[in-house]
C-alpha atoms as a PDB file:
ATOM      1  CA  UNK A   1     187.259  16.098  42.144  1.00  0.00           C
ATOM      2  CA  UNK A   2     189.587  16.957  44.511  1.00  0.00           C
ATOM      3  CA  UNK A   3     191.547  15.626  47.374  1.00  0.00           C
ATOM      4  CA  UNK A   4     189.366  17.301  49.643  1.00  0.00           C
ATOM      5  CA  UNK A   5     186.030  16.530  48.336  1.00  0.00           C
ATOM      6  CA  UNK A   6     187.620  12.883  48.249  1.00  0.00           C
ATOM      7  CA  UNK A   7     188.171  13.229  51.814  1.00  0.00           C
ATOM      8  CA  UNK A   8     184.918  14.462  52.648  1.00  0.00           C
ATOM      9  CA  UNK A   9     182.809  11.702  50.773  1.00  0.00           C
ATOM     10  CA  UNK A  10     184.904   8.802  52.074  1.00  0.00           C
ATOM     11  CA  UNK A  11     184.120  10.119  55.682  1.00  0.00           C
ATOM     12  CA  UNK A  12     180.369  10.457  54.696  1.00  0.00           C
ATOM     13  CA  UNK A  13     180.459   6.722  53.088  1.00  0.00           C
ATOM     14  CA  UNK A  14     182.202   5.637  56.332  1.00  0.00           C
ATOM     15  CA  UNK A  15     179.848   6.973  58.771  1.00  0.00           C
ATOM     16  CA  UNK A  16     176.691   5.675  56.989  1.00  0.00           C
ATOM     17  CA  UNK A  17     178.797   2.520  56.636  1.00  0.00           C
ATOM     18  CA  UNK A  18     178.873   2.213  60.315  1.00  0.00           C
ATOM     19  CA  UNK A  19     175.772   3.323  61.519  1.00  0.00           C
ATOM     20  CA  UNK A  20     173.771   0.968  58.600  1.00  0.00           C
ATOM     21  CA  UNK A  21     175.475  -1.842  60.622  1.00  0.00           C
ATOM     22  CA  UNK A  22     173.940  -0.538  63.935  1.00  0.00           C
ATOM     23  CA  UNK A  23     170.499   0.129  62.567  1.00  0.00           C
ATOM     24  CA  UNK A  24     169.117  -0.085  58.996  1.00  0.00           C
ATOM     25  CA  UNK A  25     165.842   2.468  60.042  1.00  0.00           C
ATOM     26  CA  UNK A  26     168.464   5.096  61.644  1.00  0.00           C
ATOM     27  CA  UNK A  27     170.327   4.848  58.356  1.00  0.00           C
ATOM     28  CA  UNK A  28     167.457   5.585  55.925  1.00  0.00           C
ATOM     29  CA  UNK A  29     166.923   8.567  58.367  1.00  0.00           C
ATOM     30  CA  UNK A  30     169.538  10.213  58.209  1.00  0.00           C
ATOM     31  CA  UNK A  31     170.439   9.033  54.436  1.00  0.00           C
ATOM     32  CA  UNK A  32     166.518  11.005  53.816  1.00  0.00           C
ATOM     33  CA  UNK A  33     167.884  14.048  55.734  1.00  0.00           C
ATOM     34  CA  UNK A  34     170.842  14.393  53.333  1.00  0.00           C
ATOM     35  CA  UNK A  35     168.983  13.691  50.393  1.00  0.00           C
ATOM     36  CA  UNK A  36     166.694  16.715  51.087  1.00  0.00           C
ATOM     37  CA  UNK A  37     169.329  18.973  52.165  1.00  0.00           C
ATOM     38  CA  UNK A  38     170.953  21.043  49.452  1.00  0.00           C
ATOM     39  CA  UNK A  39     174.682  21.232  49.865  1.00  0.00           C
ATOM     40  CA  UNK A  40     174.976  24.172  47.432  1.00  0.00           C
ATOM     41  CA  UNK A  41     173.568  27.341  47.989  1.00  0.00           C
ATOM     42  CA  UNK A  42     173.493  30.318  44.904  1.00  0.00           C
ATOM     43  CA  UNK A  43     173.836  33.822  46.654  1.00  0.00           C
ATOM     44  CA  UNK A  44     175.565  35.374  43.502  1.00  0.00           C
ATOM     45  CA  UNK A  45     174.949  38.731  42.679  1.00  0.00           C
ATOM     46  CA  UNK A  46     171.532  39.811  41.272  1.00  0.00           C
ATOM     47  CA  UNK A  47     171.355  40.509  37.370  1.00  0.00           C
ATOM     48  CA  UNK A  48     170.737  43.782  37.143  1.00  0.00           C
ATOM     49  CA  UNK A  49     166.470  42.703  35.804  1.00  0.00           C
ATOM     50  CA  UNK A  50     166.650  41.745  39.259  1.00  0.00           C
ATOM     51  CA  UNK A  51     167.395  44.371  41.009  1.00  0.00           C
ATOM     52  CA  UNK A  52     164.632  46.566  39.020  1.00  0.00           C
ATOM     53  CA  UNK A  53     162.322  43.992  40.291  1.00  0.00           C
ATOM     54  CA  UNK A  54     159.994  44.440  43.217  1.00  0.00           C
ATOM     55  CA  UNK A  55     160.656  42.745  46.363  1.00  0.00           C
ATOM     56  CA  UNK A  56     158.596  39.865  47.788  1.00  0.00           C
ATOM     57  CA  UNK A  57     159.176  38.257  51.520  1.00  0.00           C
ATOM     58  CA  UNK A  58     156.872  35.836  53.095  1.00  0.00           C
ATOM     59  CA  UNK A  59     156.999  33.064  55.575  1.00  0.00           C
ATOM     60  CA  UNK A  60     156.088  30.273  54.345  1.00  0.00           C
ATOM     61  CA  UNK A  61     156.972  26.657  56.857  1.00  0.00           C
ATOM     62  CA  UNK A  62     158.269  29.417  59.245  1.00  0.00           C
ATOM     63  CA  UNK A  63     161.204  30.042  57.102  1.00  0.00           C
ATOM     64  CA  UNK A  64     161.583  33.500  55.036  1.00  0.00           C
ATOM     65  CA  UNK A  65     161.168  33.359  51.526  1.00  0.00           C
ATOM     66  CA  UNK A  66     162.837  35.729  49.380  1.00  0.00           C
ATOM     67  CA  UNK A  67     161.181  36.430  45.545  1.00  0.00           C
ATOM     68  CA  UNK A  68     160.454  38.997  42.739  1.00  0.00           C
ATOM     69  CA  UNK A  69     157.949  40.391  41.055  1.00  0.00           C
ATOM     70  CA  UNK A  70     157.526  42.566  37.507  1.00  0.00           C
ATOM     71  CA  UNK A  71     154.647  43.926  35.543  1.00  0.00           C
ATOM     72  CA  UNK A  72     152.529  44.028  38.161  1.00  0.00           C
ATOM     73  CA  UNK A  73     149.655  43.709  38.158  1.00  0.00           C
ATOM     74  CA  UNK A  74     148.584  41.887  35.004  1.00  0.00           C
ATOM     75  CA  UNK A  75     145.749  39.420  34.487  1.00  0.00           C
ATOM     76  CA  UNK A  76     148.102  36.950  32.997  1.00  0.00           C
ATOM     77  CA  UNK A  77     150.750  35.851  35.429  1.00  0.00           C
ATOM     78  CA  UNK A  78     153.983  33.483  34.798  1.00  0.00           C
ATOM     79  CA  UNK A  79     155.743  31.692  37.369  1.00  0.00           C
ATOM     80  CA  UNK A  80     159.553  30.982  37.152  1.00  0.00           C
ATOM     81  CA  UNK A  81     160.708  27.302  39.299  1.00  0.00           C
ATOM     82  CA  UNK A  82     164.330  26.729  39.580  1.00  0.00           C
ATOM     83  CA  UNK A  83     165.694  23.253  40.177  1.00  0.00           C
ATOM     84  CA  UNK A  84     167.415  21.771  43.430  1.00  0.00           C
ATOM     85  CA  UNK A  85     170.674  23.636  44.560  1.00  0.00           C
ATOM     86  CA  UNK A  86     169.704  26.227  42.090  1.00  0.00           C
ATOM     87  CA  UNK A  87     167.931  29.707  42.220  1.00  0.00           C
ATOM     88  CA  UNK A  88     165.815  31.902  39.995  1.00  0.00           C
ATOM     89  CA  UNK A  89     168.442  34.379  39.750  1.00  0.00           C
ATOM     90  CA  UNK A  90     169.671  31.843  36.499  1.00  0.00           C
ATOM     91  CA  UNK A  91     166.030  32.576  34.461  1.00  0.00           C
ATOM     92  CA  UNK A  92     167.179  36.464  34.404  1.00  0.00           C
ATOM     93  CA  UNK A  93     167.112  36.599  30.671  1.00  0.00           C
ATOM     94  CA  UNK A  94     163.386  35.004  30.267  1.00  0.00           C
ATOM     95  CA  UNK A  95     162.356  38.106  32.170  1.00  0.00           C
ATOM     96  CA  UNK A  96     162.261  40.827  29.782  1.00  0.00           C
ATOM     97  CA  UNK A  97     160.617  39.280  27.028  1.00  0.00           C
ATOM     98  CA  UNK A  98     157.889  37.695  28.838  1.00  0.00           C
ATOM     99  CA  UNK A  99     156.919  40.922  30.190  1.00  0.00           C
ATOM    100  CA  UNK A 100     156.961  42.610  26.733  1.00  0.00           C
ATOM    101  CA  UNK A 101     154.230  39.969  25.623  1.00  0.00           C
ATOM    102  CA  UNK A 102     152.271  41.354  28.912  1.00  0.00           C
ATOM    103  CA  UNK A 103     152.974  38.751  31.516  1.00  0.00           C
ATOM    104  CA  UNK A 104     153.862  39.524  35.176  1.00  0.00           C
ATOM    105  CA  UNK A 105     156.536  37.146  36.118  1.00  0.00           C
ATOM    106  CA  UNK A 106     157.265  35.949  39.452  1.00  0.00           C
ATOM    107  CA  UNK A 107     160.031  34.072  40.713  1.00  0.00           C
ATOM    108  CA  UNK A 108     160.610  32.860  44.118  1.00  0.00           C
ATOM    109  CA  UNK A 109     163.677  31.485  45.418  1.00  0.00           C
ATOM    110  CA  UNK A 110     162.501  27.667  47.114  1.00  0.00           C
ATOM    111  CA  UNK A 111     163.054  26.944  50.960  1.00  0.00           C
ATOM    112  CA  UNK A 112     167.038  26.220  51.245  1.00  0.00           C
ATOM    113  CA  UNK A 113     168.003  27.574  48.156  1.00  0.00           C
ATOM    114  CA  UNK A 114     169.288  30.966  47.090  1.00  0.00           C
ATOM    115  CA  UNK A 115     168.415  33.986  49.171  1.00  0.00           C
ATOM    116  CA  UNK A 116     165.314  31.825  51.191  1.00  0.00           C
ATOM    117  CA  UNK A 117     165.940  30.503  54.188  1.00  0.00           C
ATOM    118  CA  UNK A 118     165.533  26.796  55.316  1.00  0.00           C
ATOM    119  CA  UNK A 119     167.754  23.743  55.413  1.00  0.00           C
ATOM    120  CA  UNK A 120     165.710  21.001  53.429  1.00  0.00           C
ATOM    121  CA  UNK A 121     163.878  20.497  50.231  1.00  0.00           C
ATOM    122  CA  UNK A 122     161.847  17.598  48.589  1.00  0.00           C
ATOM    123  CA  UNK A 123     158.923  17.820  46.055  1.00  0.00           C
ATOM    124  CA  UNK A 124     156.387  17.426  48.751  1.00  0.00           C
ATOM    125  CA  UNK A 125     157.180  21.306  50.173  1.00  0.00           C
ATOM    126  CA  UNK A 126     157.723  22.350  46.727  1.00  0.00           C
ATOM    127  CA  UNK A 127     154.492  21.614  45.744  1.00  0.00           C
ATOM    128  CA  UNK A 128     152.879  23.314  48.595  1.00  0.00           C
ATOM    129  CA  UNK A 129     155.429  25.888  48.136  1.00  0.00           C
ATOM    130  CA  UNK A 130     153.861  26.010  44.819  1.00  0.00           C
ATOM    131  CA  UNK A 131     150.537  26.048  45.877  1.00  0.00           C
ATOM    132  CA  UNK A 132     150.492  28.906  48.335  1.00  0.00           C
ATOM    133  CA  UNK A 133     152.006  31.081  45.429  1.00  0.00           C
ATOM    134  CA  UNK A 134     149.120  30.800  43.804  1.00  0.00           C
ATOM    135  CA  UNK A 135     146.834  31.405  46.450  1.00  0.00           C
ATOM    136  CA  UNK A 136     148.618  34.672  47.573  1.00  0.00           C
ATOM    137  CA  UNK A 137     149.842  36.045  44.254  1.00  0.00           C
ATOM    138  CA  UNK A 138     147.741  34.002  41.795  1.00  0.00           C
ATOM    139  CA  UNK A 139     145.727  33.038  39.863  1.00  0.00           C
ATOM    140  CA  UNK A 140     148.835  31.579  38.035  1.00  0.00           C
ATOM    141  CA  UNK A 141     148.280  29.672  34.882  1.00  0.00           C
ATOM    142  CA  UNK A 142     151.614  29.961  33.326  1.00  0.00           C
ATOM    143  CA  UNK A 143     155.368  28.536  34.649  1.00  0.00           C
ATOM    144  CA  UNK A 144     158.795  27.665  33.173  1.00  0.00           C
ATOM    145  CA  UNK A 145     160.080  25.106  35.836  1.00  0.00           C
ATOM    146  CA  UNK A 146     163.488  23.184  35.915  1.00  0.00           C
ATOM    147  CA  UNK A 147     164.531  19.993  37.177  1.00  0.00           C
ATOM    148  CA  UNK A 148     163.147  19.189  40.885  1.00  0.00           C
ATOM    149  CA  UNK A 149     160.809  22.403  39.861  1.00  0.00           C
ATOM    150  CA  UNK A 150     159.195  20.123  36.997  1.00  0.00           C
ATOM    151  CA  UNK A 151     158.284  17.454  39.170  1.00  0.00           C
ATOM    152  CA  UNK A 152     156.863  19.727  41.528  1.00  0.00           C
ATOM    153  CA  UNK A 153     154.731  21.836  39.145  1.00  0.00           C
ATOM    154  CA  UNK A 154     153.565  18.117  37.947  1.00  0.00           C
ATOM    155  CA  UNK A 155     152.092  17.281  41.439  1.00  0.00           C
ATOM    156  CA  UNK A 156     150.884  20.287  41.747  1.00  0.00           C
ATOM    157  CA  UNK A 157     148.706  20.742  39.069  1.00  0.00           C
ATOM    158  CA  UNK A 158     147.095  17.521  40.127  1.00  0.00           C
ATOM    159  CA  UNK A 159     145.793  19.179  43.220  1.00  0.00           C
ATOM    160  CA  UNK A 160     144.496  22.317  40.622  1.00  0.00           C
ATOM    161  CA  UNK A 161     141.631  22.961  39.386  1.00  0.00           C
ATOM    162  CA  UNK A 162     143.272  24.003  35.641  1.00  0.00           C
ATOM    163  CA  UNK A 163     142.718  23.815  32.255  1.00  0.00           C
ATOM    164  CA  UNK A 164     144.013  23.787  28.483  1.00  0.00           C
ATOM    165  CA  UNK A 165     144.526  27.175  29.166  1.00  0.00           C
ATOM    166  CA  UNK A 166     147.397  26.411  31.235  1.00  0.00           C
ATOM    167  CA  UNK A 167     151.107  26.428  30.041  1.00  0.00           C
ATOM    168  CA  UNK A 168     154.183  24.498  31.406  1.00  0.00           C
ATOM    169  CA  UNK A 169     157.474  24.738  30.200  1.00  0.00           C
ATOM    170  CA  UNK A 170     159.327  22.021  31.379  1.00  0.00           C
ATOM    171  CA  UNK A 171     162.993  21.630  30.982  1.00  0.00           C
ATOM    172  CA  UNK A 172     164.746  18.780  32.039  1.00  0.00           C
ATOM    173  CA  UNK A 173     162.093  17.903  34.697  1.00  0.00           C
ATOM    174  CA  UNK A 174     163.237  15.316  37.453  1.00  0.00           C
ATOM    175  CA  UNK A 175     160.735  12.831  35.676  1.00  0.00           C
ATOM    176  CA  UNK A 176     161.255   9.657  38.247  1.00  0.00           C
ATOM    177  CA  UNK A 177     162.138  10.391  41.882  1.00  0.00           C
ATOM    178  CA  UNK A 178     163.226   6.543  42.454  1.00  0.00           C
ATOM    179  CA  UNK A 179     165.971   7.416  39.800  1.00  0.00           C
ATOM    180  CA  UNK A 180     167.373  10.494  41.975  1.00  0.00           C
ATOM    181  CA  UNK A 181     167.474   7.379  44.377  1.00  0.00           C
ATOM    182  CA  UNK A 182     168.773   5.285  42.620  1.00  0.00           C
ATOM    183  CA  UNK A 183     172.081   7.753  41.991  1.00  0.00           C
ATOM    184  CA  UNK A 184     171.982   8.945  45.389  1.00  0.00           C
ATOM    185  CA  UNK A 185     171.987   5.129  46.893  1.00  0.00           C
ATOM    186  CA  UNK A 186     175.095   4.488  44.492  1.00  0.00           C
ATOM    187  CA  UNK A 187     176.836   7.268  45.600  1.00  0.00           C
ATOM    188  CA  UNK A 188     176.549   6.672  49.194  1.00  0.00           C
ATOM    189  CA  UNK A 189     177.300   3.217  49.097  1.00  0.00           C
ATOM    190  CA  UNK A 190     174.333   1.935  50.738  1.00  0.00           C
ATOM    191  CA  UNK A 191     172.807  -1.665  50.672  1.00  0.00           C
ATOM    192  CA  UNK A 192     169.240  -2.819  49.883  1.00  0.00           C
ATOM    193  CA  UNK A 193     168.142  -3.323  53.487  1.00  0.00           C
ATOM    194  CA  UNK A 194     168.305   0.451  54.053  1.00  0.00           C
ATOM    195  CA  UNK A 195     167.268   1.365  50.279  1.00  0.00           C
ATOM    196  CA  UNK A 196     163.863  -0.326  51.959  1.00  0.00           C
ATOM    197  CA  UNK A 197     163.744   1.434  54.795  1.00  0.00           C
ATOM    198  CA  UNK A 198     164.565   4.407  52.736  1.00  0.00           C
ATOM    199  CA  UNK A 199     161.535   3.940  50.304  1.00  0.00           C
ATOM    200  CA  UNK A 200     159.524   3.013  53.494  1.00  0.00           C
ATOM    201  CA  UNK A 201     160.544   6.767  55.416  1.00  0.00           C
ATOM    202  CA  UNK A 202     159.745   8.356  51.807  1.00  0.00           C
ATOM    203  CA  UNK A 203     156.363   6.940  52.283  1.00  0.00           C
ATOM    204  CA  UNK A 204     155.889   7.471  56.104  1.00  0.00           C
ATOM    205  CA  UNK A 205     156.820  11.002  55.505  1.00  0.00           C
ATOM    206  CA  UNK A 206     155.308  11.722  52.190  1.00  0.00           C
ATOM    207  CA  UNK A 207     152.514   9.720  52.157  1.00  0.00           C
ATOM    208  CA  UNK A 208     153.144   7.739  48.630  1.00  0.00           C
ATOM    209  CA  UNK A 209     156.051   5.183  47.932  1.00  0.00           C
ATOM    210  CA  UNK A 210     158.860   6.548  45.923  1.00  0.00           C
ATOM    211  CA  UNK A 211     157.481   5.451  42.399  1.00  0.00           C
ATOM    212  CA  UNK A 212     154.227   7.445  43.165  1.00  0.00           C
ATOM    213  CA  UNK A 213     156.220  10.812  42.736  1.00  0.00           C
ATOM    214  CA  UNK A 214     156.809  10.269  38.950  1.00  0.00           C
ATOM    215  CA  UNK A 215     155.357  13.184  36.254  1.00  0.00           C
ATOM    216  CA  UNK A 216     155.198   9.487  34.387  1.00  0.00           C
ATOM    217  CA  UNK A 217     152.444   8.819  36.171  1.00  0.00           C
ATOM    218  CA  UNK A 218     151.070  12.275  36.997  1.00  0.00           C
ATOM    219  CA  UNK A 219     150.720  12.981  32.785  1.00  0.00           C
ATOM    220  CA  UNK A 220     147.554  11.523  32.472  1.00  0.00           C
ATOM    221  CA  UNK A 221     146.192  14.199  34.616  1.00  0.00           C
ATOM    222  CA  UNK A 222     147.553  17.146  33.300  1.00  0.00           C
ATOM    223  CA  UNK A 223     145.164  19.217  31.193  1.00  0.00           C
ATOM    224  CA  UNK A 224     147.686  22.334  30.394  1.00  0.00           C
ATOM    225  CA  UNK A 225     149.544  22.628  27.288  1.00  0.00           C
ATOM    226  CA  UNK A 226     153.125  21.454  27.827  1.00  0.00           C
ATOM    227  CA  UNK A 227     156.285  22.116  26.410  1.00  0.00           C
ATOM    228  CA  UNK A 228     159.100  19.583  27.182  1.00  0.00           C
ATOM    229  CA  UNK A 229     162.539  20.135  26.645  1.00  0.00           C
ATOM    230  CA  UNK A 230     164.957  17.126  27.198  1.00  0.00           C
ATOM    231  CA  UNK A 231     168.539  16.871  26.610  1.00  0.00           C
ATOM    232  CA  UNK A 232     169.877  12.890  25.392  1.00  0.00           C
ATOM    233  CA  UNK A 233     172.926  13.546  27.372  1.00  0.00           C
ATOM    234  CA  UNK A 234     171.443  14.394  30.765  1.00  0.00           C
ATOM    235  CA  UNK A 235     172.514  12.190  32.889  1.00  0.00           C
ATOM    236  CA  UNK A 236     170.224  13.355  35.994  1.00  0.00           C
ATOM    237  CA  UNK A 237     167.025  13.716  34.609  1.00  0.00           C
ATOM    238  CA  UNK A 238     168.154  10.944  31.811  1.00  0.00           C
ATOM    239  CA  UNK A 239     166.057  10.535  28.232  1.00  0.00           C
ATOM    240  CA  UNK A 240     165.340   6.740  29.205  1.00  0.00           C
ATOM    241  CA  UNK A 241     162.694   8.494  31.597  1.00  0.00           C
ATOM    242  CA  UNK A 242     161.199  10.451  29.199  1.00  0.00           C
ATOM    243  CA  UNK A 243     160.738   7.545  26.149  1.00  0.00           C
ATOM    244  CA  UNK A 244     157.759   6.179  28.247  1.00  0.00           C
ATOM    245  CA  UNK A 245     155.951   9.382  28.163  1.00  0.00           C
ATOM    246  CA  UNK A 246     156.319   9.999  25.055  1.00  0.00           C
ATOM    247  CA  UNK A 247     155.284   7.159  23.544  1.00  0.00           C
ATOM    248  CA  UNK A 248     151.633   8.080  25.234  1.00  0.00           C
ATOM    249  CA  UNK A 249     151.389  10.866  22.657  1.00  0.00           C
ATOM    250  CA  UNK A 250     149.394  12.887  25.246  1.00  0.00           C
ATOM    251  CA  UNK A 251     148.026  15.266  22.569  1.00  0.00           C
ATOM    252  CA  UNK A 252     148.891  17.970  25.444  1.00  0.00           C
ATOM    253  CA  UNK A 253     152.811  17.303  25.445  1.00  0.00           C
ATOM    254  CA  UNK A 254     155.247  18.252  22.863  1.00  0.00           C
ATOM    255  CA  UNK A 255     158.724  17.514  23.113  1.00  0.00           C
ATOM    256  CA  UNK A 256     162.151  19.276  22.037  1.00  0.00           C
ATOM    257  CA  UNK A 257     165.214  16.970  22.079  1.00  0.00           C
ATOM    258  CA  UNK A 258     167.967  18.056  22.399  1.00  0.00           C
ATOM    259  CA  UNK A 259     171.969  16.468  21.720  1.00  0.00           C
ATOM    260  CA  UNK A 260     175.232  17.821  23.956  1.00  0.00           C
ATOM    261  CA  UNK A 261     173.872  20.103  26.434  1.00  0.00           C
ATOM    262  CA  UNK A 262     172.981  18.190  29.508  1.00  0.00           C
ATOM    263  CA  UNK A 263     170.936  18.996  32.336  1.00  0.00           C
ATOM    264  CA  UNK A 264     172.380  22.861  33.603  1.00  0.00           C
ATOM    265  CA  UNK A 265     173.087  23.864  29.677  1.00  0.00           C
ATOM    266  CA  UNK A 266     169.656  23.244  28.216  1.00  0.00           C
ATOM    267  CA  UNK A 267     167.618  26.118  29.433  1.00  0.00           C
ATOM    268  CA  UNK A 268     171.272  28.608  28.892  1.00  0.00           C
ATOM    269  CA  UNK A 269     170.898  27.353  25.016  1.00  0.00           C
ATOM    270  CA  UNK A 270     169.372  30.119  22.511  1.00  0.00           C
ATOM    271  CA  UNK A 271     167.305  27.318  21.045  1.00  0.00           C
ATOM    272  CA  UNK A 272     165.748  26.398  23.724  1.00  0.00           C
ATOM    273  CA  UNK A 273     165.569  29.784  25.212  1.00  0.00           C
ATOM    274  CA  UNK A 274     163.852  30.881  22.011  1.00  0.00           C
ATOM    275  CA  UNK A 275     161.164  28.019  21.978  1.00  0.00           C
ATOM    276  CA  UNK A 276     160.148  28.345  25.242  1.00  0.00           C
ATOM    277  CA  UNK A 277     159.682  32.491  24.733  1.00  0.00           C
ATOM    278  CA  UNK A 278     157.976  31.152  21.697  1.00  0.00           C
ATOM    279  CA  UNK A 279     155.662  28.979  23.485  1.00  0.00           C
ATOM    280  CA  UNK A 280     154.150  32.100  25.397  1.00  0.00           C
ATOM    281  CA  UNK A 281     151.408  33.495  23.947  1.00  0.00           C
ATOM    282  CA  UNK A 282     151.497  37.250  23.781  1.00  0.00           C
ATOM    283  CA  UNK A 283     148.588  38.695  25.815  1.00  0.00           C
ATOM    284  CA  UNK A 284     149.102  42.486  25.178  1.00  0.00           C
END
């Protein structure tokens, strides 16, 4: 880290230090505001799969959303869900060979990130985000999703009407949101007093407590086949997460575990690259 970025985060810490001892409530506010604002922003140049894709623009919250589309059309469509301060432009080698086993793949940068436009994120608009895709390109019964992406997808599918015929790829999925919490509350420097304020504008806004926005407790009410890829070192989506689920044996869920590659790494690996191709079924 350096100096600067030392700087920067002792000035944050100080000004939520002094506002949480004016009031708790404005605290949480504003401590909610950062933790759905991406600070990061990927506008690298397009891979050239990318720039043979077609162009898709919408407006979706009244902010612009900027996506792709190949192979279109085709009955059987795939979906491609980055994670938080992340974009789809990373997925550009999945593209080819899903379309060679007949898919048409879309990918869609979310609101705030990449080449979209908006300031804030949080898996309540992703999983509307995720739900007007399919309405306006869908029916979509196939996705690789990331991080923040795999918890979306999760509450998502909830509000689907879907099937075993369904297939999720998820890699490194933010499993627990009170854990993202938990990190971000650590970070910052912030007491319990606002961590319950916090939980209580989470609630107010979202209309669940924290815990509720778990793919822990989603599971149970996914029908689709699932492929999950964790890594043991993760330490943002970490493996103690996972264990619970696991040890459901949802007959649904299969799990590749992974040693040494984090939370970025996992879905750049050629294992794991090749077992989620894998995990497509051709449909040409």
């Amino acid at each position: 880290m350096s100096v600067s970025q030392k700087l920067v985060i002792n000035y944050i810490r100080a000004k939520f230090a002094i506002l949480s001892s004016i009031s708790k409530r404005k605290t949480a506010e504003k401590a909610f505001q950062l933790f759905c604002t991406p600070q990061y922003r990927n506008r690298k140049k397009l891979p050239h799969i990318f720039e043979e894709a077609e162009n898709i623009q919408f407006a979706f919250h009244h902010h612009k959303i900027s996506g792709y589309r190949w192979n279109h059309p085709s009955e059987n469509k795939l979906l491609i869900l980055h994670g938080y301060e992340s974009s789809v432009i990373n997925f550009d080698r999945y593209v080819k060979p899903l379309i060679k086993k007949g898919y048409e793949v879309l990918a869609f940068d979310a609101p705030a990130h990449g080449r979209s436009m908006g300031k804030q994120i949080n898996a309540v608009l992703y999983k509307e985000f995720i739900l007007y895709i399919d309405k306006h390109y869908g029916p979509i019964k196939n996705f690789i999703a990331h991080s923040l992406g795999g918890l979306a997808i999760a509450l998502a599918l909830e509000e689907m009407k879907h099937d075993e015929t369904y297939q999720v790829t998820l890699i490194a999925p933010a499993t627990e949101t009170t854990t993202a919490i938990d990190s971000f509350f650590k970070f910052l420097q912030l007491d319990g007093e606002v961590r319950r304020e916090f939980d209580d504008v989470i609630k107010q806004e979202g209309g669940h407590p924290p815990e509720w926005f778990s793919i822990a407790r989603a599971a149970q009410n996914i029908k689709a086949k699932v492929l999950w890829l964790q890594d043991e070192d993760d330490q943002m989506t970490p493996m103690r997460d996972v264990k619970p689920i696991i040890e459901k044996e949802y007959p649904n869920f299969q799990f590749l575990i992974s040693q040494g590659l984090g939370h970025r790494r996992i879905y750049r690996d050629n294992n794991s690259y090749k077992a989620i191709i894998d995990f497509f079924h051709s449909s040409v």
